[in-house]
PDB file of N, CA and C in Angstrom:
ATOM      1  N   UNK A   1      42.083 101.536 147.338  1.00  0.00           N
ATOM      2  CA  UNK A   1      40.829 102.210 147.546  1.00  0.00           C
ATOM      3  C   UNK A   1      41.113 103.466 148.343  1.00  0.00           C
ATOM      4  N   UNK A   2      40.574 104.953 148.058  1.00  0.00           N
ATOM      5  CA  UNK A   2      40.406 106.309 148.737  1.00  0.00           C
ATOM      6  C   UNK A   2      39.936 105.991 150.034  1.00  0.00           C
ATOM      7  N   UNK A   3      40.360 107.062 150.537  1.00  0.00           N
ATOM      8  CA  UNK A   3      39.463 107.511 152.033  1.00  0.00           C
ATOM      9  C   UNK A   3      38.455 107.584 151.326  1.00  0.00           C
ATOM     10  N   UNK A   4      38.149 108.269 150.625  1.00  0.00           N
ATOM     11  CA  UNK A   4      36.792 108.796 150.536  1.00  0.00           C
ATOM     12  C   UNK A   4      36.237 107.999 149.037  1.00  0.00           C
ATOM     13  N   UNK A   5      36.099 106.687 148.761  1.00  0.00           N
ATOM     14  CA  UNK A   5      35.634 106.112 148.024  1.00  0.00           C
ATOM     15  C   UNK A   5      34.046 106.123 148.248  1.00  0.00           C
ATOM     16  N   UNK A   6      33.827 105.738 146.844  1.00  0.00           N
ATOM     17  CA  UNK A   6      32.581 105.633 146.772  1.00  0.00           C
ATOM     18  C   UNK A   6      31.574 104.541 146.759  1.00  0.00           C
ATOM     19  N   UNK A   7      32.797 103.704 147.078  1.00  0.00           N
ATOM     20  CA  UNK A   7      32.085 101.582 147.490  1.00  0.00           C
ATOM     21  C   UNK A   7      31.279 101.607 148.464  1.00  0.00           C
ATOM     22  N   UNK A   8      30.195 101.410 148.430  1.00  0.00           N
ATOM     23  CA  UNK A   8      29.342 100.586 149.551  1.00  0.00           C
ATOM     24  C   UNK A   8      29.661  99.993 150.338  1.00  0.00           C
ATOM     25  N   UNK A   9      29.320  99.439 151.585  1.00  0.00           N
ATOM     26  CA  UNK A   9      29.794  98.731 151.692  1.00  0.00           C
ATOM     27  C   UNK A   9      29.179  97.692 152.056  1.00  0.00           C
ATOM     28  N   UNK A  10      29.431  96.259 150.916  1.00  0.00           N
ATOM     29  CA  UNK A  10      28.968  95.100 150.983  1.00  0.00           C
ATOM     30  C   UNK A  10      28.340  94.389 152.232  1.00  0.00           C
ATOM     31  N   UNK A  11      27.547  93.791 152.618  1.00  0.00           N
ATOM     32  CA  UNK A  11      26.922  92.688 153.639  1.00  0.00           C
ATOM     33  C   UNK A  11      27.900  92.105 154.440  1.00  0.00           C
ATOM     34  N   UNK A  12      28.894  91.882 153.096  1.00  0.00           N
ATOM     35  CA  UNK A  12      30.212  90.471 153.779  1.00  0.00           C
ATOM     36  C   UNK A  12      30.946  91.632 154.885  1.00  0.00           C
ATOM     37  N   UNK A  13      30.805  92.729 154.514  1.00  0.00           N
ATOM     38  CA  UNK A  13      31.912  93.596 154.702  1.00  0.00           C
ATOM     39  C   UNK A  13      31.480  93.954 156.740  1.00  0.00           C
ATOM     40  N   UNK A  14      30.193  93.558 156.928  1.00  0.00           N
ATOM     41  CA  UNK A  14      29.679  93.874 158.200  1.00  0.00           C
ATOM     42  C   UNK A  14      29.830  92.380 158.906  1.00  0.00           C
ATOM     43  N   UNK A  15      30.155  92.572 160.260  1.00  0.00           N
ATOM     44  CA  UNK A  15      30.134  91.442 160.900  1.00  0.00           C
ATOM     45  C   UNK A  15      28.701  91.117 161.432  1.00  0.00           C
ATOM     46  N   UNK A  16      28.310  89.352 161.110  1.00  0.00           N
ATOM     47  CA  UNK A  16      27.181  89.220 162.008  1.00  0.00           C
ATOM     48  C   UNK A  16      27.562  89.008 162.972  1.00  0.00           C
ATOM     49  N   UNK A  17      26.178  88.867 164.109  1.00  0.00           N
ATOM     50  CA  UNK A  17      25.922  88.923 165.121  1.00  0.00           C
ATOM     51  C   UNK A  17      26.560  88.031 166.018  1.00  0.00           C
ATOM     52  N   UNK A  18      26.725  86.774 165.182  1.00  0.00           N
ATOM     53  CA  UNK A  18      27.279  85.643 165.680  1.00  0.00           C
ATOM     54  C   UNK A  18      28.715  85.986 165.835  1.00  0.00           C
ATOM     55  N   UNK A  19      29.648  86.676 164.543  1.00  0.00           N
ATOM     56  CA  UNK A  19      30.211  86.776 164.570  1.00  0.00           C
ATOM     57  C   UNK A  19      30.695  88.059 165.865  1.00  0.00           C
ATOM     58  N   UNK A  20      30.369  88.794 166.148  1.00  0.00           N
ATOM     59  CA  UNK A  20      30.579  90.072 166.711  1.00  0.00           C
ATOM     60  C   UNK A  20      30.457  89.383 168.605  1.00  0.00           C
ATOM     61  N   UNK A  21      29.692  88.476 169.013  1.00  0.00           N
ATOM     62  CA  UNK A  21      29.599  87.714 169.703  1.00  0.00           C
ATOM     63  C   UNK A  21      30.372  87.062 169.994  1.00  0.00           C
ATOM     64  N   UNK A  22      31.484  85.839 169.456  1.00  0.00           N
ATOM     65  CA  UNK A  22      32.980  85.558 169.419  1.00  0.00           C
ATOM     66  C   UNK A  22      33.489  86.695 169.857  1.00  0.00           C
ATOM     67  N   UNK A  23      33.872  87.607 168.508  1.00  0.00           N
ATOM     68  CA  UNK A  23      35.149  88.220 169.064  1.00  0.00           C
ATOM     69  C   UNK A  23      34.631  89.410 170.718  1.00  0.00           C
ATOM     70  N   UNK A  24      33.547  89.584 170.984  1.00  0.00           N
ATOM     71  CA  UNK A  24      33.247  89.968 172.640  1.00  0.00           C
ATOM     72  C   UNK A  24      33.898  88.852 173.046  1.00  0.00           C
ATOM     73  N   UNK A  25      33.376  87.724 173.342  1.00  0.00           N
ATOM     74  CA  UNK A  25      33.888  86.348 173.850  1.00  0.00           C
ATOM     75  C   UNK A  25      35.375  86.073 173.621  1.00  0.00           C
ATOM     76  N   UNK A  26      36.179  86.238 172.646  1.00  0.00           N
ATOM     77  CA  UNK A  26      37.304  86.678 172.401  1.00  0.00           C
ATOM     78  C   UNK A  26      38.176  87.003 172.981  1.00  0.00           C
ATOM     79  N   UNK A  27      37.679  88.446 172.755  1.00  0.00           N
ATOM     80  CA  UNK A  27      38.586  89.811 174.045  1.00  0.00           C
ATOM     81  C   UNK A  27      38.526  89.486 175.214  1.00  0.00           C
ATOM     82  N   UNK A  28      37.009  89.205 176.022  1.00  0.00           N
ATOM     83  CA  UNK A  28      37.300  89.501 177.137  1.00  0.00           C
ATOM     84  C   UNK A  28      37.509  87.892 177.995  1.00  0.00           C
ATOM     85  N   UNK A  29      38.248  86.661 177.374  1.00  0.00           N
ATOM     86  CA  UNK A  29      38.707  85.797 177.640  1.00  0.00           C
ATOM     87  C   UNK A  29      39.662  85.927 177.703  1.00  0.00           C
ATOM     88  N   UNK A  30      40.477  86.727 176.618  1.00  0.00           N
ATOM     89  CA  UNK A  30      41.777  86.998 176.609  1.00  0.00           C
ATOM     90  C   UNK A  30      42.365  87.874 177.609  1.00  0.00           C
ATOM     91  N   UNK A  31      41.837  89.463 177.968  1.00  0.00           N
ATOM     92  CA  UNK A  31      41.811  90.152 178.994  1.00  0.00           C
ATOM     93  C   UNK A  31      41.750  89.484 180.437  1.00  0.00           C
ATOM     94  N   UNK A  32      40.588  88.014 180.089  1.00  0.00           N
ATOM     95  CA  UNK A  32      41.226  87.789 182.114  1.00  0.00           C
ATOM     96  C   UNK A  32      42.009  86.736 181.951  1.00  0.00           C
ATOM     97  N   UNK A  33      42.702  86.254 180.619  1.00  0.00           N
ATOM     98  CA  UNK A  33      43.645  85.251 180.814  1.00  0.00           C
ATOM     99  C   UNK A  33      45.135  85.537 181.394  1.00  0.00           C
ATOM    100  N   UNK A  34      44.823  86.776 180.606  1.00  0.00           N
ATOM    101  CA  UNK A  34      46.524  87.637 180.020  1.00  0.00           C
ATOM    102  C   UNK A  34      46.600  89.014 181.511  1.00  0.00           C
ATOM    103  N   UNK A  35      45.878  89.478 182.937  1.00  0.00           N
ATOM    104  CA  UNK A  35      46.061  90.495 183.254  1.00  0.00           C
ATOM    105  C   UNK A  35      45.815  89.412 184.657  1.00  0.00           C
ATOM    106  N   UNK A  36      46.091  89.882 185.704  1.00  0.00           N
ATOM    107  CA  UNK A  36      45.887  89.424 186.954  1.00  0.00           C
ATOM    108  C   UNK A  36      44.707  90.420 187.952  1.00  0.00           C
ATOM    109  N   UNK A  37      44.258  89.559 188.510  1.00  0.00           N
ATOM    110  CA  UNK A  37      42.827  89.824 189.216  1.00  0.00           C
ATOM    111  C   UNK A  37      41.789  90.543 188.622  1.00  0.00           C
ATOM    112  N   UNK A  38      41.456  89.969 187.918  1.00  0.00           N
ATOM    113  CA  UNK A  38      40.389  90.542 187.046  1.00  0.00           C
ATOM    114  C   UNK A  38      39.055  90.321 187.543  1.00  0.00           C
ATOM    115  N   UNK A  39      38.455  91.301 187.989  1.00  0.00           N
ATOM    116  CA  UNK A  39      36.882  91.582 188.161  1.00  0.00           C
ATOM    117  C   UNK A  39      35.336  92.351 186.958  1.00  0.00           C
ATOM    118  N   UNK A  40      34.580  91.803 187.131  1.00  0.00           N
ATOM    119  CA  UNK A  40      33.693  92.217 186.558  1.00  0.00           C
ATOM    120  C   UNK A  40      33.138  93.168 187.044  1.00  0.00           C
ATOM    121  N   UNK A  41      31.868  94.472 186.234  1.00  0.00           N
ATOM    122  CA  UNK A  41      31.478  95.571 186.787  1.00  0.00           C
ATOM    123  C   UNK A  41      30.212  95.280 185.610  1.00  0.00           C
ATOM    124  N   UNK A  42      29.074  95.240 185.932  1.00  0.00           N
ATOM    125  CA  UNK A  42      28.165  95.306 185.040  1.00  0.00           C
ATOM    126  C   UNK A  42      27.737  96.535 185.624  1.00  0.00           C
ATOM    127  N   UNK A  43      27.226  97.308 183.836  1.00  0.00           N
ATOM    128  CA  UNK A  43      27.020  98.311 183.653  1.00  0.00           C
ATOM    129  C   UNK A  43      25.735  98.841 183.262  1.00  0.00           C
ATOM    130  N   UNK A  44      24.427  99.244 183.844  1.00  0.00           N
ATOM    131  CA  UNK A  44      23.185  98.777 183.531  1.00  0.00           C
ATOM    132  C   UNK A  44      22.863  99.986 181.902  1.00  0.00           C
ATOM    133  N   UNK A  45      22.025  99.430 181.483  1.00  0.00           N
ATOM    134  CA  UNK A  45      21.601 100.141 180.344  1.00  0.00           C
ATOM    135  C   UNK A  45      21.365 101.536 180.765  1.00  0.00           C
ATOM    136  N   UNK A  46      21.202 102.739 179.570  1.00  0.00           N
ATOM    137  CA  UNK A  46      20.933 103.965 179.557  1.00  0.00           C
ATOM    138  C   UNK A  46      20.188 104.522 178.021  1.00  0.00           C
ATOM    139  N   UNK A  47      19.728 105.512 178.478  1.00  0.00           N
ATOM    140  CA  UNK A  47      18.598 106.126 177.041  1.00  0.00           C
ATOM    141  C   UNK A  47      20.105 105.760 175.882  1.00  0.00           C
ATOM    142  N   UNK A  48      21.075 106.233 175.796  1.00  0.00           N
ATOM    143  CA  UNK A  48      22.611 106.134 174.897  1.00  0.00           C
ATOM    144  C   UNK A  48      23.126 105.320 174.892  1.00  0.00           C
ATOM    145  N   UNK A  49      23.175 103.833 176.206  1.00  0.00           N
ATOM    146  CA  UNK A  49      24.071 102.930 175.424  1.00  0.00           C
ATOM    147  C   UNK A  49      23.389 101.921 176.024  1.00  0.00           C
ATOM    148  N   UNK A  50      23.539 100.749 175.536  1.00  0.00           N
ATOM    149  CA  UNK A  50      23.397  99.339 175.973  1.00  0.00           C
ATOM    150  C   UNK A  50      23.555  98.969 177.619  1.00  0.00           C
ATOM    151  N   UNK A  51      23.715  97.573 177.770  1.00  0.00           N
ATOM    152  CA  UNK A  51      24.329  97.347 179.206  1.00  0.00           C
ATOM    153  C   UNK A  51      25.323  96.880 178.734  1.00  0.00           C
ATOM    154  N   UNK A  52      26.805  97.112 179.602  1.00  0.00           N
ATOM    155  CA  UNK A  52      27.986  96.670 179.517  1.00  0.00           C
ATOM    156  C   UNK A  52      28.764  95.983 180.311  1.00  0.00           C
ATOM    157  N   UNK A  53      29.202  95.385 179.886  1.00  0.00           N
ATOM    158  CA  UNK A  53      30.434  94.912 181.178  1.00  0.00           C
ATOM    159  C   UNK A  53      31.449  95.388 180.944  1.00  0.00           C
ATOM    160  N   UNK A  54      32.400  95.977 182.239  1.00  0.00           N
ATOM    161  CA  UNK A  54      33.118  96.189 182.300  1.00  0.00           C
ATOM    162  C   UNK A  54      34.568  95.545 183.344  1.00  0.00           C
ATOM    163  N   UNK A  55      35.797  94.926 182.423  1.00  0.00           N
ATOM    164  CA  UNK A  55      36.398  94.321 183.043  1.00  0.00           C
ATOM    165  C   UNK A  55      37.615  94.908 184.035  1.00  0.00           C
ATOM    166  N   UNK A  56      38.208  94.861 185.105  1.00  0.00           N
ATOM    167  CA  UNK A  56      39.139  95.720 185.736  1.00  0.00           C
ATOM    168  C   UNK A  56      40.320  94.584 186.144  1.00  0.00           C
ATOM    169  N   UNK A  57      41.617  95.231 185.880  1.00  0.00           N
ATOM    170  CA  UNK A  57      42.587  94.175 186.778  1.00  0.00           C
ATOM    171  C   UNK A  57      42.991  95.019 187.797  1.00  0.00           C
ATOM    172  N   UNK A  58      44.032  94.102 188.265  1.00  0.00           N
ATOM    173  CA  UNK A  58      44.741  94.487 189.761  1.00  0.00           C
ATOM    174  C   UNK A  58      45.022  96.133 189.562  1.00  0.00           C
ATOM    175  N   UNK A  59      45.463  96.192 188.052  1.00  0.00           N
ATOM    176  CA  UNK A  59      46.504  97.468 187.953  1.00  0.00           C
ATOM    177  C   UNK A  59      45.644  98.297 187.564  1.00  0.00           C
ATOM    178  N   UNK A  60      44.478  98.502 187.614  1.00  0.00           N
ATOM    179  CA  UNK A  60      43.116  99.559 187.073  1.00  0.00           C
ATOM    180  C   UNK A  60      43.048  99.432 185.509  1.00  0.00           C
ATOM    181  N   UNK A  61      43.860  99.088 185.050  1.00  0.00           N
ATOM    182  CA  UNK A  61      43.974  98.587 183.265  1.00  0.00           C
ATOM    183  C   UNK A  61      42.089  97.742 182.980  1.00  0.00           C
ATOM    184  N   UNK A  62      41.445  98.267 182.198  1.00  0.00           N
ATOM    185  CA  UNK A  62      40.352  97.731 182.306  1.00  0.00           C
ATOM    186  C   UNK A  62      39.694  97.596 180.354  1.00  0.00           C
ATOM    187  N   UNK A  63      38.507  96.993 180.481  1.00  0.00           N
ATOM    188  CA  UNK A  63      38.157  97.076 179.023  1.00  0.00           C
ATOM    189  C   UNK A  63      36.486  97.190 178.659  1.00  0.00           C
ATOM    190  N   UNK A  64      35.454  97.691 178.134  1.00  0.00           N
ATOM    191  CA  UNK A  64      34.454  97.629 178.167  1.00  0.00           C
ATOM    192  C   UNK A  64      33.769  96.800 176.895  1.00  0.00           C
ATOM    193  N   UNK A  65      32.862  96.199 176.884  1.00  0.00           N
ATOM    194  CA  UNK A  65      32.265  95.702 176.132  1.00  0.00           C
ATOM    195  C   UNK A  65      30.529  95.510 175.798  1.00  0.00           C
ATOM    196  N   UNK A  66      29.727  95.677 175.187  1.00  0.00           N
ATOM    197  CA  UNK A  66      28.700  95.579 175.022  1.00  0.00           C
ATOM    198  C   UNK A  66      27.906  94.394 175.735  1.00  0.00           C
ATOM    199  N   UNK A  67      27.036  94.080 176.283  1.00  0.00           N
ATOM    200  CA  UNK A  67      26.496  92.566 176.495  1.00  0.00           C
ATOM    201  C   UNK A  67      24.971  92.352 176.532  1.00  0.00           C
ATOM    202  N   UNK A  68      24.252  91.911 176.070  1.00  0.00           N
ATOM    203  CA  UNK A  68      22.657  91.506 175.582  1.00  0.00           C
ATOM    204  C   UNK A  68      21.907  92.263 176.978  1.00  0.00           C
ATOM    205  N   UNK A  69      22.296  92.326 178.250  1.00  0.00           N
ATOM    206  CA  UNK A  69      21.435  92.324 178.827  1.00  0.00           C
ATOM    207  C   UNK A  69      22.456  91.769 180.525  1.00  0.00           C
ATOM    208  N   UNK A  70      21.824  92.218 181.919  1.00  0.00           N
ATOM    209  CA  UNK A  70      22.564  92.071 182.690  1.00  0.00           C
ATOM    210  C   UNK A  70      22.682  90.639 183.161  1.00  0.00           C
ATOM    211  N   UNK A  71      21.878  89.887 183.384  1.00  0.00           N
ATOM    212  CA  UNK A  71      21.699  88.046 183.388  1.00  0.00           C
ATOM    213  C   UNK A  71      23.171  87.766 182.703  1.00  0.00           C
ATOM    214  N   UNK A  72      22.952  88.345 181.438  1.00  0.00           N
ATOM    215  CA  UNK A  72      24.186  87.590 180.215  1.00  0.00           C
ATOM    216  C   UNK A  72      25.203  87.749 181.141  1.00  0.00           C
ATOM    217  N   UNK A  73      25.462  88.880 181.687  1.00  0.00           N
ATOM    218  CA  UNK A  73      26.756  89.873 181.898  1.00  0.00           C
ATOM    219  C   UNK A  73      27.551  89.064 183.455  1.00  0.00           C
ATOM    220  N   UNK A  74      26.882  88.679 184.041  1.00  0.00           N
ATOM    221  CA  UNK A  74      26.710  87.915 185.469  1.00  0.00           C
ATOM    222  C   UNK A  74      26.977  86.738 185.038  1.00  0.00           C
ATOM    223  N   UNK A  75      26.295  85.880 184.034  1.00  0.00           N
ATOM    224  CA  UNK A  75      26.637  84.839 183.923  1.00  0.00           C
ATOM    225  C   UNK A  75      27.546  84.385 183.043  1.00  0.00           C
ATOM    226  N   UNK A  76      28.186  84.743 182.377  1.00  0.00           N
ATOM    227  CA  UNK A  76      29.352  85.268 181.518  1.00  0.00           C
ATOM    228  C   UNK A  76      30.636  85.165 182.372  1.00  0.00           C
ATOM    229  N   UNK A  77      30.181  86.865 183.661  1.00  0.00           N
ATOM    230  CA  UNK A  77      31.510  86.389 184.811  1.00  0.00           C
ATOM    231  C   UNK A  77      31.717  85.111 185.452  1.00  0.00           C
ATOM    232  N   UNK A  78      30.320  84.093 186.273  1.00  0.00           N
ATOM    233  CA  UNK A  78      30.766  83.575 186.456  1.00  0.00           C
ATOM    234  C   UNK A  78      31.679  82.311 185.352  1.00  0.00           C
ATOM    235  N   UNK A  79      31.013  82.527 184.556  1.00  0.00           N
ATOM    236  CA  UNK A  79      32.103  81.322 183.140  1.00  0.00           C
ATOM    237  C   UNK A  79      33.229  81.779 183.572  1.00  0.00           C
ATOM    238  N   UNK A  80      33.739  83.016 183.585  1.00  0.00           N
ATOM    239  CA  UNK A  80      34.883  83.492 183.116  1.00  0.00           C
ATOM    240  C   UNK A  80      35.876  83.201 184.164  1.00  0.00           C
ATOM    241  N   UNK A  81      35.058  82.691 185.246  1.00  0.00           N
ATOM    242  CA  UNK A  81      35.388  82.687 186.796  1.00  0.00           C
ATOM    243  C   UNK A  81      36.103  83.855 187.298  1.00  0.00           C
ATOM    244  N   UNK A  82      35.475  84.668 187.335  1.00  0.00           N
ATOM    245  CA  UNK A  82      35.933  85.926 188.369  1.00  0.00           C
ATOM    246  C   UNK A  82      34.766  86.513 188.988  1.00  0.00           C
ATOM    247  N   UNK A  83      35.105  87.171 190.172  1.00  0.00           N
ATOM    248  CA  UNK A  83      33.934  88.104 190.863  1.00  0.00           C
ATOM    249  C   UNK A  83      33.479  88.918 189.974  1.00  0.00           C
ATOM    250  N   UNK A  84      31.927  89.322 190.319  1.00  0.00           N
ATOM    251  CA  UNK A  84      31.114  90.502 188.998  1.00  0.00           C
ATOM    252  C   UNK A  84      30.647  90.930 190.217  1.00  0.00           C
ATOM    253  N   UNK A  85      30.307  92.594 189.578  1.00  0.00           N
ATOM    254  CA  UNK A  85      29.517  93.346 190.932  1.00  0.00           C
ATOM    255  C   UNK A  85      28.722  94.218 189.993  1.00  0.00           C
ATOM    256  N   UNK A  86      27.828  94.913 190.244  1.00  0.00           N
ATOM    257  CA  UNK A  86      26.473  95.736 190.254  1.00  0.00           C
ATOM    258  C   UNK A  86      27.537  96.958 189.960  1.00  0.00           C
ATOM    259  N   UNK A  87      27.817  97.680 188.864  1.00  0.00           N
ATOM    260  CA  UNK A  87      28.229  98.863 189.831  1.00  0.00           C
ATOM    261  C   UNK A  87      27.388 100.033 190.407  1.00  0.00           C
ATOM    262  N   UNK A  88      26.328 100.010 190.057  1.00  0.00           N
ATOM    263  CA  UNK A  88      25.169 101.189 190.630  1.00  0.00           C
ATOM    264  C   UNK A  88      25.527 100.682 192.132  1.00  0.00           C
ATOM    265  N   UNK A  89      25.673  99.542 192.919  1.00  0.00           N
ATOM    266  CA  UNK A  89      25.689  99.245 193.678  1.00  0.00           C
ATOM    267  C   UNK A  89      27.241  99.789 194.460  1.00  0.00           C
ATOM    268  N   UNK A  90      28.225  99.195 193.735  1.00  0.00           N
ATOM    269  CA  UNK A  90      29.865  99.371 194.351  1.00  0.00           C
ATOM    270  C   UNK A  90      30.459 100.968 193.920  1.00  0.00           C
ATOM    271  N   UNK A  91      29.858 101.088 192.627  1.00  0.00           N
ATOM    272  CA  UNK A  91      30.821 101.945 192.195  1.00  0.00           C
ATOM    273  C   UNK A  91      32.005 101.509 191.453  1.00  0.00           C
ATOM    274  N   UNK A  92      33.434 102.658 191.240  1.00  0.00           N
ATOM    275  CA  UNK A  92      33.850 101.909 190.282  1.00  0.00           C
ATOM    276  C   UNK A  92      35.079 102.081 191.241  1.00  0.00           C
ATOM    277  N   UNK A  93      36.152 101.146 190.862  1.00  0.00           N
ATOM    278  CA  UNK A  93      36.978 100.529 191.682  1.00  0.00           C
ATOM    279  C   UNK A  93      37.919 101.969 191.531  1.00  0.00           C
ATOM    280  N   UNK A  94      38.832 102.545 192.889  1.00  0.00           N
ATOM    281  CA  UNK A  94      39.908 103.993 192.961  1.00  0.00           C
ATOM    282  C   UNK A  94      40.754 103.236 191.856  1.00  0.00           C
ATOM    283  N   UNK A  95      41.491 101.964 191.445  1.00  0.00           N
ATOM    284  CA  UNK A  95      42.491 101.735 190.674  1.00  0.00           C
ATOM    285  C   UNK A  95      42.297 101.917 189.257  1.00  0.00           C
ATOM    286  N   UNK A  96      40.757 101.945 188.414  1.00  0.00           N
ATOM    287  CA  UNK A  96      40.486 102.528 187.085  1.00  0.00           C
ATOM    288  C   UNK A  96      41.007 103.695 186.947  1.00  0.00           C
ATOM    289  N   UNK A  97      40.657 104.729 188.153  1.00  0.00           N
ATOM    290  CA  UNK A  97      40.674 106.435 187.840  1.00  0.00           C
ATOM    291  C   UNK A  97      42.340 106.483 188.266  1.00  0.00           C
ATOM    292  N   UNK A  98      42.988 105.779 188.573  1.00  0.00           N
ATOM    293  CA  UNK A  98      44.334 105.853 188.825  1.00  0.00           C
ATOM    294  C   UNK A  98      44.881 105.793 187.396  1.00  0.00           C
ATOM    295  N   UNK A  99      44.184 104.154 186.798  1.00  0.00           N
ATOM    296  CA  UNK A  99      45.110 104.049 185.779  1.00  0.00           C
ATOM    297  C   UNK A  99      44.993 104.882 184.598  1.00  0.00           C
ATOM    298  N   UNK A 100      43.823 105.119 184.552  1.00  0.00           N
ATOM    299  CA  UNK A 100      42.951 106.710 183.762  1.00  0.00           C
ATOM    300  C   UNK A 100      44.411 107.481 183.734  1.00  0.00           C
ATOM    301  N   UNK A 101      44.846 108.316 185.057  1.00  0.00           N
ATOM    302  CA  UNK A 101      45.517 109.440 185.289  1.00  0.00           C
ATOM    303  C   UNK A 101      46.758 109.096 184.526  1.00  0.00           C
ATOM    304  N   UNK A 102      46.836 108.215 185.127  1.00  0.00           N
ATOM    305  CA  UNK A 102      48.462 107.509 184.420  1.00  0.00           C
ATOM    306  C   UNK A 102      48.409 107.575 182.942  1.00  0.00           C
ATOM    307  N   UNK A 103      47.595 106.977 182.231  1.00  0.00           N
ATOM    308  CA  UNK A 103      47.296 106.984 181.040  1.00  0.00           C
ATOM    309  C   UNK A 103      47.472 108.135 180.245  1.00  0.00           C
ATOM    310  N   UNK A 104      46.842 109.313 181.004  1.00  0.00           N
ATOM    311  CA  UNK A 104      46.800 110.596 180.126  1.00  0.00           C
ATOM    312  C   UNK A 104      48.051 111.432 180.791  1.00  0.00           C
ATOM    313  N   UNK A 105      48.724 111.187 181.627  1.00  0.00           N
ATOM    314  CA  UNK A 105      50.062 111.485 182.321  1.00  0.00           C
ATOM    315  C   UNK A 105      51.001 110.821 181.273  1.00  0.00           C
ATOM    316  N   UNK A 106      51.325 109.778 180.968  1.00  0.00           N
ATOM    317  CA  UNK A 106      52.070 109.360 179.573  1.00  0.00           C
ATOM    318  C   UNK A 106      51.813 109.785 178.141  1.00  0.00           C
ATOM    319  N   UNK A 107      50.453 110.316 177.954  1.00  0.00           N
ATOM    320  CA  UNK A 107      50.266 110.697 176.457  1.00  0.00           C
ATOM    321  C   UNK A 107      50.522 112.160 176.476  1.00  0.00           C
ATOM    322  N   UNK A 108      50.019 112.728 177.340  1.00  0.00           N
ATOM    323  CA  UNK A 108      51.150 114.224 177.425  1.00  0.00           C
ATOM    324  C   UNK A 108      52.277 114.457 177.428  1.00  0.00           C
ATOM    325  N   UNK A 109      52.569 113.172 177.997  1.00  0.00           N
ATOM    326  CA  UNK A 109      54.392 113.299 178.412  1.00  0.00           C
ATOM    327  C   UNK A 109      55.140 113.022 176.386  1.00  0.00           C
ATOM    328  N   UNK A 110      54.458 111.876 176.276  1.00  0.00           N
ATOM    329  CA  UNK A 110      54.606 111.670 174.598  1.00  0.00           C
ATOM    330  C   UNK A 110      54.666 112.494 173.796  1.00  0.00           C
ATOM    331  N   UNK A 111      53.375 113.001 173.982  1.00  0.00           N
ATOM    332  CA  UNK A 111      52.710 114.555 172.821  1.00  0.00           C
ATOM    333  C   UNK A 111      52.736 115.534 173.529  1.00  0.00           C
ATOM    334  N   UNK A 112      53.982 116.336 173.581  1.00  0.00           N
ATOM    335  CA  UNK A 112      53.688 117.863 174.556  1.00  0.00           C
ATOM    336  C   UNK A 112      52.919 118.941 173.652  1.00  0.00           C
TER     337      UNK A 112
END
């Protein structure tokens, strides 16, 4: 099949809700299984996006994800058993914008 085909794309071809729900549940099980000290950051809704959670480890390495609503997002962390915080409240942790720097400090270094 082209880039630029002209297929529709089928029903099957979209994930439901249920499904799209797992793999959130998925990732971010896997993210605090697989990274050390992992904290939560709920992210409150805006006119542009949803509310999110956002996960952080020790090393600022972090991951965002969509979530129904902030209740979900809180009670989710505690399942997940890790601390969750407000961030309108905390803010966002100095080790994200570290690992940020780092991040785009290696892809320059990659791609001059």
């Amino acid at each position: 099949m082209g880039l630029f085909s002209r297929r529709k794309p089928s029903p099957t071809d979209v994930p439901t809700d249920r499904d799209a729900r797992a793999a959130t549940l998925a990732h971010l099980t896997d993210f605090v299984g697989t990274r050390v000290g992992v904290e939560a950051y709920v992210e409150p809704q805006t006119h542009d996006t949803p509310t999110t959670m956002m996960l952080v480890a020790t090393d600022g390495e972090w991951t965002r994800r969509r979530v129904p609503d902030p209740k979900t997002a809180w009670q989710l962390a505690r399942d997940l058993g890790i601390p969750v915080y407000d961030v309108q409240r905390t803010g966002y942790p100095q080790r994200v914008r570290d690992w940020n720097s780092r991040q785009r400090l290696a892809h320059r270094r990659k791609h001059p």
